[in-house]
C-alpha atoms as a PDB file:
ATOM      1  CA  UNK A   1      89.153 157.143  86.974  1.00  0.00           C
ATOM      2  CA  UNK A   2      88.290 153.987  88.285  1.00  0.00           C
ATOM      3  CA  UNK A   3      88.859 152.481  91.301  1.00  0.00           C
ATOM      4  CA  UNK A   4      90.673 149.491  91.856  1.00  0.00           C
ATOM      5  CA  UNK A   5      88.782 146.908  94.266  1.00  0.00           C
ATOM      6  CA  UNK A   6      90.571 146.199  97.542  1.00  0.00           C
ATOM      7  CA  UNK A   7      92.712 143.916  98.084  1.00  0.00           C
ATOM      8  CA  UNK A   8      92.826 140.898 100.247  1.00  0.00           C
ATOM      9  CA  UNK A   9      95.533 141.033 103.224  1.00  0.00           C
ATOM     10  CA  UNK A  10      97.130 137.897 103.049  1.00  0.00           C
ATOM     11  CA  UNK A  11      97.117 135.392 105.779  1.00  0.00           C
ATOM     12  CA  UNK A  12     100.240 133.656 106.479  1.00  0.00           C
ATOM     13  CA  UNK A  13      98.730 131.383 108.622  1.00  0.00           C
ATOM     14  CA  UNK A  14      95.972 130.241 106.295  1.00  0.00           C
ATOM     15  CA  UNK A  15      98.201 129.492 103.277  1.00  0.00           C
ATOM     16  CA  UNK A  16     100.566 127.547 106.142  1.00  0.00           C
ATOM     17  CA  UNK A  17      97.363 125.080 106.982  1.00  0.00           C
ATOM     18  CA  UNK A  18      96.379 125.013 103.825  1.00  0.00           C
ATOM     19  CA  UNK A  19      99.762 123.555 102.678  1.00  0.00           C
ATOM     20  CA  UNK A  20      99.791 120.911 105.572  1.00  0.00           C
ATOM     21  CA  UNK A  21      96.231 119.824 104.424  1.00  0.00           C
ATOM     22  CA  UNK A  22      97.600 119.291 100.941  1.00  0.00           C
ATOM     23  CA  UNK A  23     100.770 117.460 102.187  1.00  0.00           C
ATOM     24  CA  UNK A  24      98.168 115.060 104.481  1.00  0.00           C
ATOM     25  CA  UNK A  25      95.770 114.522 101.739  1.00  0.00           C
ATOM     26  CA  UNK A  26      99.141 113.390  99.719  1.00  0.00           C
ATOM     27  CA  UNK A  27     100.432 110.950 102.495  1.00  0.00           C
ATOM     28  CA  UNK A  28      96.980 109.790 103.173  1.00  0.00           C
ATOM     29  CA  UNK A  29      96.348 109.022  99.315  1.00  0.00           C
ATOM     30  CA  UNK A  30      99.263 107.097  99.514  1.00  0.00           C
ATOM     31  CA  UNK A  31      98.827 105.015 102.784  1.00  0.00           C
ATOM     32  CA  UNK A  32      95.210 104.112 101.366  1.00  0.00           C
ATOM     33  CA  UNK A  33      97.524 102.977  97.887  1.00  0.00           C
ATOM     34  CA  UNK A  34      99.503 100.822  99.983  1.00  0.00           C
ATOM     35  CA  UNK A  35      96.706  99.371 101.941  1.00  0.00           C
ATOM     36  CA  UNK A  36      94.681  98.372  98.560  1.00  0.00           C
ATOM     37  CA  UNK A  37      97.664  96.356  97.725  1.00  0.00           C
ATOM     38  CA  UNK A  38     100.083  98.547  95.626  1.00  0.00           C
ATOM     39  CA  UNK A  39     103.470  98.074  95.709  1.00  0.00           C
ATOM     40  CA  UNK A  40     105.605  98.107  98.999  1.00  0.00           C
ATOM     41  CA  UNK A  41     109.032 100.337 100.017  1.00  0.00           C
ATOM     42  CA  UNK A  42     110.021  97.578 103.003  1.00  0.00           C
ATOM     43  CA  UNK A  43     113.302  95.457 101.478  1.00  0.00           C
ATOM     44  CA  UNK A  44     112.102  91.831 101.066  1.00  0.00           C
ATOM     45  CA  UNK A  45     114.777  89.387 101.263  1.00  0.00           C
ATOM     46  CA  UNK A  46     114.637  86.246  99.120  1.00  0.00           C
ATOM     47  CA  UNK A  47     116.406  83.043  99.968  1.00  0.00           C
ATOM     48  CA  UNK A  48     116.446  80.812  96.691  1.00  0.00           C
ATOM     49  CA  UNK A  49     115.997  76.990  97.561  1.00  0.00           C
ATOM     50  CA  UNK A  50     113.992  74.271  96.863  1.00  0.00           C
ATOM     51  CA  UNK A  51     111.132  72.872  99.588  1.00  0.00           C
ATOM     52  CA  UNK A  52     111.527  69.525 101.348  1.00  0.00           C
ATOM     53  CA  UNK A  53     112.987  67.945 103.514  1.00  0.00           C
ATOM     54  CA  UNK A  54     114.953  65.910 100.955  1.00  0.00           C
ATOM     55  CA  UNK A  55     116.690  69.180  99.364  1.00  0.00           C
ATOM     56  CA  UNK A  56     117.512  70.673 103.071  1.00  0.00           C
ATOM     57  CA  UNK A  57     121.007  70.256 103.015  1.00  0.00           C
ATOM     58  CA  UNK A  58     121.850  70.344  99.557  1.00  0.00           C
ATOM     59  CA  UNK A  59     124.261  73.165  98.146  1.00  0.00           C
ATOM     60  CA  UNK A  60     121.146  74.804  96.517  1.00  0.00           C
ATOM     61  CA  UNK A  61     119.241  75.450  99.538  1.00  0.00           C
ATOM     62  CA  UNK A  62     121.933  77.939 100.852  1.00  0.00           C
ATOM     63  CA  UNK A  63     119.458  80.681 100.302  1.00  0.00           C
ATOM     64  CA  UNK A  64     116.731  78.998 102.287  1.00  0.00           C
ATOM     65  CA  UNK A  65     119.432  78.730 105.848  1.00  0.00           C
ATOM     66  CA  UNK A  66     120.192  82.198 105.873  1.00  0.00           C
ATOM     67  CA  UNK A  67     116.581  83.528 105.404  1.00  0.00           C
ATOM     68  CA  UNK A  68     116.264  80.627 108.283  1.00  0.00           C
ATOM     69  CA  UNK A  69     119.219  82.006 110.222  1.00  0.00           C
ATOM     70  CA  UNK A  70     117.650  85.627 109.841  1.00  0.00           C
ATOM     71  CA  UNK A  71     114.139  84.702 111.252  1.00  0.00           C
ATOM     72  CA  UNK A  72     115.445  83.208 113.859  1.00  0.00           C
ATOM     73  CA  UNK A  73     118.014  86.086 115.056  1.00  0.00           C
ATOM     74  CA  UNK A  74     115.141  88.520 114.924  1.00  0.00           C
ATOM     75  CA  UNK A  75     112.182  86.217 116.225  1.00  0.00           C
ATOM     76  CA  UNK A  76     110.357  86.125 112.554  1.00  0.00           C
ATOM     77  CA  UNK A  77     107.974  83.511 112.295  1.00  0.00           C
ATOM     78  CA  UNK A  78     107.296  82.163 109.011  1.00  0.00           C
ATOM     79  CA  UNK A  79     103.730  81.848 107.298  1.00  0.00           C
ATOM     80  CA  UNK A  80     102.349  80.172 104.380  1.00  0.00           C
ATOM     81  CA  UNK A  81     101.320  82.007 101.149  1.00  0.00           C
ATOM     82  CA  UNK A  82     100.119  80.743  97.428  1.00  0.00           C
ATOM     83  CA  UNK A  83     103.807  80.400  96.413  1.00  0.00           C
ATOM     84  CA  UNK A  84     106.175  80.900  99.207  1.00  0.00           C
ATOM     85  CA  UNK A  85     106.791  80.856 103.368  1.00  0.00           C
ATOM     86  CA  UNK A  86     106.854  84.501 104.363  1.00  0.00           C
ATOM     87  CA  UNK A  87     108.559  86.083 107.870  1.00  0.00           C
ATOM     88  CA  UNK A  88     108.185  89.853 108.754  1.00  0.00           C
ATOM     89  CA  UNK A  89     111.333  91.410 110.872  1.00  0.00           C
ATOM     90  CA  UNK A  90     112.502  94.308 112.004  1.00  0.00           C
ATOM     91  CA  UNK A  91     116.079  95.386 111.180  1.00  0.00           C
ATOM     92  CA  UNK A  92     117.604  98.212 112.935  1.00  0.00           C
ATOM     93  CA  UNK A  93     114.674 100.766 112.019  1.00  0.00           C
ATOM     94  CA  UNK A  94     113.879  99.044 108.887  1.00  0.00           C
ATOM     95  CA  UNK A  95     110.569  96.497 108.262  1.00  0.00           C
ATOM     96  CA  UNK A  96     111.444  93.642 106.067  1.00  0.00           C
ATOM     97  CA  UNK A  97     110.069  90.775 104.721  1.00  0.00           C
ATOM     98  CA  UNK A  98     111.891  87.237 104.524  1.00  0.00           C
ATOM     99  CA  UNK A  99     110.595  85.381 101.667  1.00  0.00           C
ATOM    100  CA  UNK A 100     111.419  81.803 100.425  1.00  0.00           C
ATOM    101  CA  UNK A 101     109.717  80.442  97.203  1.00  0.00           C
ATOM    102  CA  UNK A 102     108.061  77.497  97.108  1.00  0.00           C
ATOM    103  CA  UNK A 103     107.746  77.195  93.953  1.00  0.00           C
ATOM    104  CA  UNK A 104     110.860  74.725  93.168  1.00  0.00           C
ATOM    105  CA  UNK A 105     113.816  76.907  91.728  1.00  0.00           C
ATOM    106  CA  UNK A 106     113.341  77.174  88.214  1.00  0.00           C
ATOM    107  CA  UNK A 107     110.115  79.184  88.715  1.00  0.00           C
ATOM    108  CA  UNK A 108     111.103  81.252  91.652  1.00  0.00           C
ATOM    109  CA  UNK A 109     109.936  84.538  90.024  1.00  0.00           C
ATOM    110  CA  UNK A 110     106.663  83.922  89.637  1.00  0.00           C
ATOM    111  CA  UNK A 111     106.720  83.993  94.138  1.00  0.00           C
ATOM    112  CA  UNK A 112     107.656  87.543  93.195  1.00  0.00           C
ATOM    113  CA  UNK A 113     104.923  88.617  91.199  1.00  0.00           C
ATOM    114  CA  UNK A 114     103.540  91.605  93.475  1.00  0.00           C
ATOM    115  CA  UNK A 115     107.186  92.549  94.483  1.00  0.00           C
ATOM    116  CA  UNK A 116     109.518  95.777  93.099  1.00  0.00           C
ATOM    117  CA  UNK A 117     112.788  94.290  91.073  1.00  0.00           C
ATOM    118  CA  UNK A 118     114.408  97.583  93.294  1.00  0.00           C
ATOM    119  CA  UNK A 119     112.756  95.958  96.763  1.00  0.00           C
ATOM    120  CA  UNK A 120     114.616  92.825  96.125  1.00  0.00           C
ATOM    121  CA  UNK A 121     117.723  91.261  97.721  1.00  0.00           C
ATOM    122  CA  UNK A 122     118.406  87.805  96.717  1.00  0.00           C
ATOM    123  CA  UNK A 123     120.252  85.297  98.382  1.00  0.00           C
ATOM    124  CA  UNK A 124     121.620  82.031  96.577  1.00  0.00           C
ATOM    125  CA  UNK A 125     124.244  79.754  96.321  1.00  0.00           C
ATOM    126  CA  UNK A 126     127.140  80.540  93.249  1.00  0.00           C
ATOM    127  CA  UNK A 127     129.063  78.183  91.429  1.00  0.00           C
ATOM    128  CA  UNK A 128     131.491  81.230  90.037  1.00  0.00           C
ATOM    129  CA  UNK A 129     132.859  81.922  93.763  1.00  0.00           C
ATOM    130  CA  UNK A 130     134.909  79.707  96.115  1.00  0.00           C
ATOM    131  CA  UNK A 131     133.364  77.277  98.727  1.00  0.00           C
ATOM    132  CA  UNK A 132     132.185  79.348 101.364  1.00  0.00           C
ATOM    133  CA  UNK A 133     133.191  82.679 100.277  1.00  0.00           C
ATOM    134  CA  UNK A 134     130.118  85.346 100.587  1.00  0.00           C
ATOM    135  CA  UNK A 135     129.819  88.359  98.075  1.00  0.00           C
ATOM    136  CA  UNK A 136     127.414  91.358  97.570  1.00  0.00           C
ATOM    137  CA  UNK A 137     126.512  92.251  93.507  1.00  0.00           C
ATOM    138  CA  UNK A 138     124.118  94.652  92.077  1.00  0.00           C
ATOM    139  CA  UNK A 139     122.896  93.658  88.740  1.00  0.00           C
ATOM    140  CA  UNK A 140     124.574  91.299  86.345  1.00  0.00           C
ATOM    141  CA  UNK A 141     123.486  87.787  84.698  1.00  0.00           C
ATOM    142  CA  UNK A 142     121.952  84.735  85.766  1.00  0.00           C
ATOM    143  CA  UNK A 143     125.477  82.871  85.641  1.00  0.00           C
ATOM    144  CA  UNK A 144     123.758  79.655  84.838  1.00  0.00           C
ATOM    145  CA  UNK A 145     121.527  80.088  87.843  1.00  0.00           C
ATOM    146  CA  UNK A 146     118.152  78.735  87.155  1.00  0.00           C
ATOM    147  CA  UNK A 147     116.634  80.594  89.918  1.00  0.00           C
ATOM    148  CA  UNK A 148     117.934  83.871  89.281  1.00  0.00           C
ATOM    149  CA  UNK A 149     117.030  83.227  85.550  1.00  0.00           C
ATOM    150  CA  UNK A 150     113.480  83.052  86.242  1.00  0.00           C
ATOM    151  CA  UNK A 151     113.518  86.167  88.571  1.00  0.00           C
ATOM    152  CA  UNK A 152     115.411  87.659  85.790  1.00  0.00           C
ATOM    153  CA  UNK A 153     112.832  87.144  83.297  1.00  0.00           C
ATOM    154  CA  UNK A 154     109.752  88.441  85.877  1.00  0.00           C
ATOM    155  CA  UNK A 155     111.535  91.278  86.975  1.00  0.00           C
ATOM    156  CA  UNK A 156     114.451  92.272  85.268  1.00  0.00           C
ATOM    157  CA  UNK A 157     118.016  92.398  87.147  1.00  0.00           C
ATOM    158  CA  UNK A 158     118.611  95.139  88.988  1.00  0.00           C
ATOM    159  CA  UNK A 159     118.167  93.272  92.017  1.00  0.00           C
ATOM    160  CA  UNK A 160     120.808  93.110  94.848  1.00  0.00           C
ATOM    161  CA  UNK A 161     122.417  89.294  95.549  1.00  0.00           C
ATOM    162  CA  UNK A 162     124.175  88.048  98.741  1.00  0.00           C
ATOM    163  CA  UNK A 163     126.185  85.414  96.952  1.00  0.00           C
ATOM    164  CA  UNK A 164     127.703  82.367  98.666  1.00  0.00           C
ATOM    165  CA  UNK A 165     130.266  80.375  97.064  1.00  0.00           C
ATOM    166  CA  UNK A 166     130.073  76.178  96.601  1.00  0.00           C
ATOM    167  CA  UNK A 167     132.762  76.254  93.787  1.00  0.00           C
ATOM    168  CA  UNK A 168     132.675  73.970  90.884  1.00  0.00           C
ATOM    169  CA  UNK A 169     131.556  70.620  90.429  1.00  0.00           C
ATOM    170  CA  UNK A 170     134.272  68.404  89.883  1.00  0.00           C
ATOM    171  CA  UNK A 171     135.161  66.063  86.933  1.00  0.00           C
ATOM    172  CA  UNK A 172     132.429  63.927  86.039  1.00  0.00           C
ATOM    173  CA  UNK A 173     129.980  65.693  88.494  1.00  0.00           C
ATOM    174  CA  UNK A 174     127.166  67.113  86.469  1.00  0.00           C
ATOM    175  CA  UNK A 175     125.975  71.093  87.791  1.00  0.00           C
ATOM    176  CA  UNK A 176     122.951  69.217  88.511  1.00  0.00           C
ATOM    177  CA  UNK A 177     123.925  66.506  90.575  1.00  0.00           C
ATOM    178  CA  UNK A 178     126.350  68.864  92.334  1.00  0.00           C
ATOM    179  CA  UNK A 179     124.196  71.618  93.137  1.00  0.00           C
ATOM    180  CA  UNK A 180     121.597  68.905  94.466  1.00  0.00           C
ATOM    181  CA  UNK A 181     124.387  67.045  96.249  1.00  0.00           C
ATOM    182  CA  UNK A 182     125.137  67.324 100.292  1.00  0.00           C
ATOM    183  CA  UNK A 183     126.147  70.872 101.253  1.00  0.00           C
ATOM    184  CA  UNK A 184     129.916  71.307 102.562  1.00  0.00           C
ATOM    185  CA  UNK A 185     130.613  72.168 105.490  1.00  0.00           C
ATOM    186  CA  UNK A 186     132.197  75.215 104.412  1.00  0.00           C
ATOM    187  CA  UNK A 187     129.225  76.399 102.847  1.00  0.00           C
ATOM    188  CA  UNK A 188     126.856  76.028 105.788  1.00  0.00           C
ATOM    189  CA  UNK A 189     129.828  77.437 108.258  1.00  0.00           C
ATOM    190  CA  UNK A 190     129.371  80.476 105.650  1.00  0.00           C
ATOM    191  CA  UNK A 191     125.292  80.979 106.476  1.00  0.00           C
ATOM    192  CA  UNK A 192     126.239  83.162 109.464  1.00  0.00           C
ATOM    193  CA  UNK A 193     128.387  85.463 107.322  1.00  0.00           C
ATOM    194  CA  UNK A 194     125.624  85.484 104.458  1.00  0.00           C
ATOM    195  CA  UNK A 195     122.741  86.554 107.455  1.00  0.00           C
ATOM    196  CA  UNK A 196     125.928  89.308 108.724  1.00  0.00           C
ATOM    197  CA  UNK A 197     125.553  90.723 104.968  1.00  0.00           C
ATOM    198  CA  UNK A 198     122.121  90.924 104.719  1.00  0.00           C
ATOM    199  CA  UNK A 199     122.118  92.811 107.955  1.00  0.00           C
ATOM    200  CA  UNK A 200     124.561  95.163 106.881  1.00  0.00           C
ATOM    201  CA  UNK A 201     123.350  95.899 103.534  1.00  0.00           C
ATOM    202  CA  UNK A 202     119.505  96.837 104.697  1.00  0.00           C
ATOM    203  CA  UNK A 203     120.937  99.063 107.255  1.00  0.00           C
ATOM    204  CA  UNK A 204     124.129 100.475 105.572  1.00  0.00           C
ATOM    205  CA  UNK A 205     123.293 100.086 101.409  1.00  0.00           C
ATOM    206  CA  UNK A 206     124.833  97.447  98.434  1.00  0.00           C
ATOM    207  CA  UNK A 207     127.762 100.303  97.983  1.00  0.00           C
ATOM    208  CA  UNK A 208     129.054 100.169 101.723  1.00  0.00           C
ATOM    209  CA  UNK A 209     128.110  96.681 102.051  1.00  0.00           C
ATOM    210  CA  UNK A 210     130.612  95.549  99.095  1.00  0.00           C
ATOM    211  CA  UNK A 211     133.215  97.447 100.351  1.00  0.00           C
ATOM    212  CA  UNK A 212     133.212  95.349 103.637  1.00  0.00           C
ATOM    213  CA  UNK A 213     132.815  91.851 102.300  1.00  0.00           C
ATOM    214  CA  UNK A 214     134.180  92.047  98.940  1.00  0.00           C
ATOM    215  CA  UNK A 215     137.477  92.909 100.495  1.00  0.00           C
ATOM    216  CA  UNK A 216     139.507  90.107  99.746  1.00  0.00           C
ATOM    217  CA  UNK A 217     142.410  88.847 101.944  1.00  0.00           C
ATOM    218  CA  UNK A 218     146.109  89.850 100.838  1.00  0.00           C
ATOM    219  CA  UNK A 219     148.008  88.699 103.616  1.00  0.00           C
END
């Protein structure tokens, strides 16, 4: 009859370090991913407008005050890259990344070539809402937005959007001229509220964050 060989006691200790040197080697794989340029988790907020000082204060530029308003409630300090102005900030325990293309509007997706479509929370003016009213949306069309059409067709729509109304042009006022036209004040009175959203909806998520400022007003 043969004997069987002996067997090894097993060491609970060992197969303990063991799994925390697989678990390292996992997170350290991944930190050296991130560092060689692959994609990042941090949100990165995107205010459409158009650069120059001659489209500041249009109704189009909307996007561009509240990433403005944001940088300069949490000290951000923008910097220059191939296709946009760029601010790092901290909110609440969250790193983010203010980003405004500088690409003009109709080719604002190609600023967000190395970005994730999920990373993305976009903030532009909308014809479809009141003057001045602010909205959150996940998803959903361009809505005649040339901006959000060419982020669209980069990245695909499942995107969140701080929306901030400038109503419709009216008659006789082409879109263009009326998205390119002065901003009310009503619309720049709403930047605050738009920078309030952003704020809420990094630290709280898009489904919380509609419930508080999609509420509309019954009284």
């Amino acid at each position: 009859m043969k004997r069987r060989p002996p067997t090894r006691a097993r060491n609970p200790r060992a197969r303990t370090n063991r799994l925390n040197e697989l678990r390292l080697s996992f997170l350290n794989r991944r930190e050296q991913q991130e560092d060689d340029g692959g994609p990042s988790r941090s949100p990165i907020i995107v205010g459409l407008g158009n650069p120059g000082r001659s489209y500041e204060r249009t109704r189009h530029n909307a996007g561009y005050l509240v990433a403005d308003e944001l940088a300069r409630r949490h000290d951000g300090a923008w910097r220059k890259k191939k296709k946009s102005e760029a601010a790092p900030i901290s909110l609440g325990l969250k790193n983010v990344t203010l980003l405004k293309p500088t690409t003009y509007m109709n080719n604002s997706g190609s600023a967000l070539a190395d970005s994730r479509v999920e990373d993305l929370i976009v903030v532009h003016d909308d014809l479809d809402l009141p003057v001045g009213d602010v909205r959150v949306k996940v998803g959903g069309g361009a809505g005649g937005h040339n901006g959000l059409r060419s982020i669209i067709q980069s990245k695909g729509n499942e995107f969140t959007r701080i929306r901030i109304g400038i109503g419709r042009p009216p008659v006789g006022v082409t879109v263009t001229d009326y998205v390119l036209g002065r901003m009310d004040s009503a619309v720049k009175d709403a930047v605050p509220t738009a920078a309030a959203a952003v704020e809420f909806l990094v630290e709280n998520g898009a489904e919380a964050a509609m419930n508080r400022f999609n509420a509309r007003d019954t009284a």
